[in-house]
N, C-alpha and C. Protein backbone atom coordinates (compact mmCIF):
# COMPACT_ATOMS: atom_id res chain seq x y z
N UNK A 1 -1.67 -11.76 -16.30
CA UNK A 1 -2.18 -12.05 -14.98
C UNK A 1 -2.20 -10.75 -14.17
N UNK A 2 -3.32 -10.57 -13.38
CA UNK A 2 -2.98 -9.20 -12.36
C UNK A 2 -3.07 -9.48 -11.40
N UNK A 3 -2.12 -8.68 -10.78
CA UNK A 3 -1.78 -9.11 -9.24
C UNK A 3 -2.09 -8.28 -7.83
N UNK A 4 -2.57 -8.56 -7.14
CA UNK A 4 -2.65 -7.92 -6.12
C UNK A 4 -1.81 -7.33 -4.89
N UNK A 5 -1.62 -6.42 -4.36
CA UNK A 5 -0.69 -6.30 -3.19
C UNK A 5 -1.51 -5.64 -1.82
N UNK A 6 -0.73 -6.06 -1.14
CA UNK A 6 -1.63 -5.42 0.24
C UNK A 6 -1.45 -4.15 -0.15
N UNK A 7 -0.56 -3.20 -0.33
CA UNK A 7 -0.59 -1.38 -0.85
C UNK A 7 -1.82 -1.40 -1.61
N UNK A 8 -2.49 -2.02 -2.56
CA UNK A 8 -3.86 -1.91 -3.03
C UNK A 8 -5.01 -1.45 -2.75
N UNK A 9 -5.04 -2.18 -1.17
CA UNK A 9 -6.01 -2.00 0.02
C UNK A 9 -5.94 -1.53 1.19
N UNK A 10 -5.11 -0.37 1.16
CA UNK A 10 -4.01 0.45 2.30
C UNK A 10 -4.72 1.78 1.87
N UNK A 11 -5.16 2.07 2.83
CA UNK A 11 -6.06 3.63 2.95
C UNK A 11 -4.62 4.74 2.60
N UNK A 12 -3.41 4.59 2.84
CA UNK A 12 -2.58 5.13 2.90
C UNK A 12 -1.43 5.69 1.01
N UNK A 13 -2.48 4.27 0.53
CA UNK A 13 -1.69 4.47 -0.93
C UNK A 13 -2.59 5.75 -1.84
N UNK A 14 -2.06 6.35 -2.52
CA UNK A 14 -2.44 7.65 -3.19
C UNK A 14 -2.41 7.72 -3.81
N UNK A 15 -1.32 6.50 -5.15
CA UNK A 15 -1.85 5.95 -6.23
C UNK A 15 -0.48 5.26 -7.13
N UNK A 16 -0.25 5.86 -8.51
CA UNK A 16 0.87 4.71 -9.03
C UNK A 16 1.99 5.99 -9.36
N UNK A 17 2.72 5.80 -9.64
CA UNK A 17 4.10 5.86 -10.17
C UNK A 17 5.46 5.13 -11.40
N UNK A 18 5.49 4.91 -12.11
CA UNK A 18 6.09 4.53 -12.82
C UNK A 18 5.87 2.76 -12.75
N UNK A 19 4.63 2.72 -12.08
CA UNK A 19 4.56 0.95 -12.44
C UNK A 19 4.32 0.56 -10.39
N UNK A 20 4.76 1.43 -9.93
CA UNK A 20 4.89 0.90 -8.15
C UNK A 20 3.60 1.94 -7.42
N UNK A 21 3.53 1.21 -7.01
CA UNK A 21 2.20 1.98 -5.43
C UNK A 21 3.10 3.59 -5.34
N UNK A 22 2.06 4.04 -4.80
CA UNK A 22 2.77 5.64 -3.70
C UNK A 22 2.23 6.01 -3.11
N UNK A 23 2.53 5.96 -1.81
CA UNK A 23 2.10 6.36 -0.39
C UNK A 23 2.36 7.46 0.62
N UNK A 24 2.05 7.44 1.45
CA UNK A 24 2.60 8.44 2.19
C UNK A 24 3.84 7.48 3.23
N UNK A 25 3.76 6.47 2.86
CA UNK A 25 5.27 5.97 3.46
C UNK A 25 6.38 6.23 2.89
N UNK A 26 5.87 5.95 1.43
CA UNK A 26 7.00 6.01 0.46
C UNK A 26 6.62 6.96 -0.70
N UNK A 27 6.68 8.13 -0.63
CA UNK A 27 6.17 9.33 -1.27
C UNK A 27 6.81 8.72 -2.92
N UNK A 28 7.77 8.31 -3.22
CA UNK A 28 8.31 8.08 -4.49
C UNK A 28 8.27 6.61 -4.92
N UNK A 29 7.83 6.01 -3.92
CA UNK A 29 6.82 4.54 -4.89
C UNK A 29 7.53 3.34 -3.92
N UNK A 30 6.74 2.23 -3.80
CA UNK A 30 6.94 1.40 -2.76
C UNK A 30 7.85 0.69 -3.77
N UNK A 31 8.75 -0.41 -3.85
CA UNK A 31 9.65 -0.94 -4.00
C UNK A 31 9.13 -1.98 -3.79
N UNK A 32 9.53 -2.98 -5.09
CA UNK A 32 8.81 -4.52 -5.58
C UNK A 32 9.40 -5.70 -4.28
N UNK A 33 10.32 -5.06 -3.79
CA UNK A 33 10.74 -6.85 -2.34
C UNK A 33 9.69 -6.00 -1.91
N UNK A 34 9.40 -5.07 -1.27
CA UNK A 34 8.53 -4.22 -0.29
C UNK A 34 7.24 -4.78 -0.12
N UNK A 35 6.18 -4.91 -1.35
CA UNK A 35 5.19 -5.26 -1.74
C UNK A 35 4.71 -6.78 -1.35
N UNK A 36 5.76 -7.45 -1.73
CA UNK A 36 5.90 -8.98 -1.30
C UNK A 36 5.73 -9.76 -0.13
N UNK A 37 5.72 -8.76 1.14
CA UNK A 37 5.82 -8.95 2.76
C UNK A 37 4.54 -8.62 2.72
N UNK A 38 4.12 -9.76 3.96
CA UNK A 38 2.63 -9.35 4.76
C UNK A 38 2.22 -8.16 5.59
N UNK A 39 1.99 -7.17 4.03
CA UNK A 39 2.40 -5.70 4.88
C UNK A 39 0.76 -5.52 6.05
N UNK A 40 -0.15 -6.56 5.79
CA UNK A 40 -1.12 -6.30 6.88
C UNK A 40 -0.53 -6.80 8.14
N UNK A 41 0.60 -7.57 8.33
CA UNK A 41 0.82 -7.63 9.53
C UNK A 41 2.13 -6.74 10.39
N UNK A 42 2.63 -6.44 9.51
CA UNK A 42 3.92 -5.28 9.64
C UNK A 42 3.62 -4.25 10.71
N UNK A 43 3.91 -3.88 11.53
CA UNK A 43 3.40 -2.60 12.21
C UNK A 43 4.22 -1.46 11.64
N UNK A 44 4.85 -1.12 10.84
CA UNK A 44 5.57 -0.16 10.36
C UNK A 44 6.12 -0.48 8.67
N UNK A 45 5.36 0.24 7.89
CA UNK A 45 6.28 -0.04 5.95
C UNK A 45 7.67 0.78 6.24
N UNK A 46 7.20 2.02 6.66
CA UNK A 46 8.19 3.51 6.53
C UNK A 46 7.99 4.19 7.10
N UNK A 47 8.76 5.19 7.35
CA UNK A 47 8.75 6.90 7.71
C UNK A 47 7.56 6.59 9.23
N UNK A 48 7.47 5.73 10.35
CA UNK A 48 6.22 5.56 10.56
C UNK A 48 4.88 5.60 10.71
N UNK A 49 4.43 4.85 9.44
CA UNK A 49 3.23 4.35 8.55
C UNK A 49 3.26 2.98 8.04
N UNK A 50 2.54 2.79 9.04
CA UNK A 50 1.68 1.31 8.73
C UNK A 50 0.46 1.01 8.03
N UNK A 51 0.32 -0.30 8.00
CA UNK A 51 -0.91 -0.68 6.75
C UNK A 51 -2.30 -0.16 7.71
N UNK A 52 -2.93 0.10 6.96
CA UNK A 52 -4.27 0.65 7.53
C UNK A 52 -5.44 0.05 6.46
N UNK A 53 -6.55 -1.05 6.34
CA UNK A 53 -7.27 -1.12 5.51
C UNK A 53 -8.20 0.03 5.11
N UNK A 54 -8.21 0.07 4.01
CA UNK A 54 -9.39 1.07 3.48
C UNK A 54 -10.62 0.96 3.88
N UNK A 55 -11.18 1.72 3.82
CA UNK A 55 -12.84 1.60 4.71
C UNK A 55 -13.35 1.19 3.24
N UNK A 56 -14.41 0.23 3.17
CA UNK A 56 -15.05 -0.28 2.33
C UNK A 56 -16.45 0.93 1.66
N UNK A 57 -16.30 0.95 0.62
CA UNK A 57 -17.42 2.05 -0.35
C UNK A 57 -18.76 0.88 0.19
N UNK A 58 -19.77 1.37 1.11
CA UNK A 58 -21.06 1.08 1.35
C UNK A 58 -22.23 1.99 0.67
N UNK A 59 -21.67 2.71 -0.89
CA UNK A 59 -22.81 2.77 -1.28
C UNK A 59 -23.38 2.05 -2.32
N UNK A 60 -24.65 2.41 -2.39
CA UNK A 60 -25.30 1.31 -2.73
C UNK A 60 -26.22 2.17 -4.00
């Protein structure tokens, strides 16, 4: 099954790490309770940095 997390769709994630997201919140990888919270509604993950959606690829 694959799963989705809000870090997925976070302009802020930069890519994977040993199996976890990595961001500029969490330079060494977001942490699996972490992932689990409605990080679109959170105003702060870390270090303060919040969820930011990715701008959507409009090409065509």
């Amino acid at each position: 099954m694959i799963r989705f997390y809000g870090c997925d769709f976070c302009k802020h994630c930069t890519g994977m790490k040993k199996g976890h997201p990595v961001c500029e919140a969490f330079p060494n990888g977001v942490a699996y309770d972490h992932m689990d919270k409605d990080l679109q509604n959170l105003k702060e993950c870390n270090n303060g940095i919040g969820f930011e959606p990715r701008e959507k690829n409009t090409n065509k």
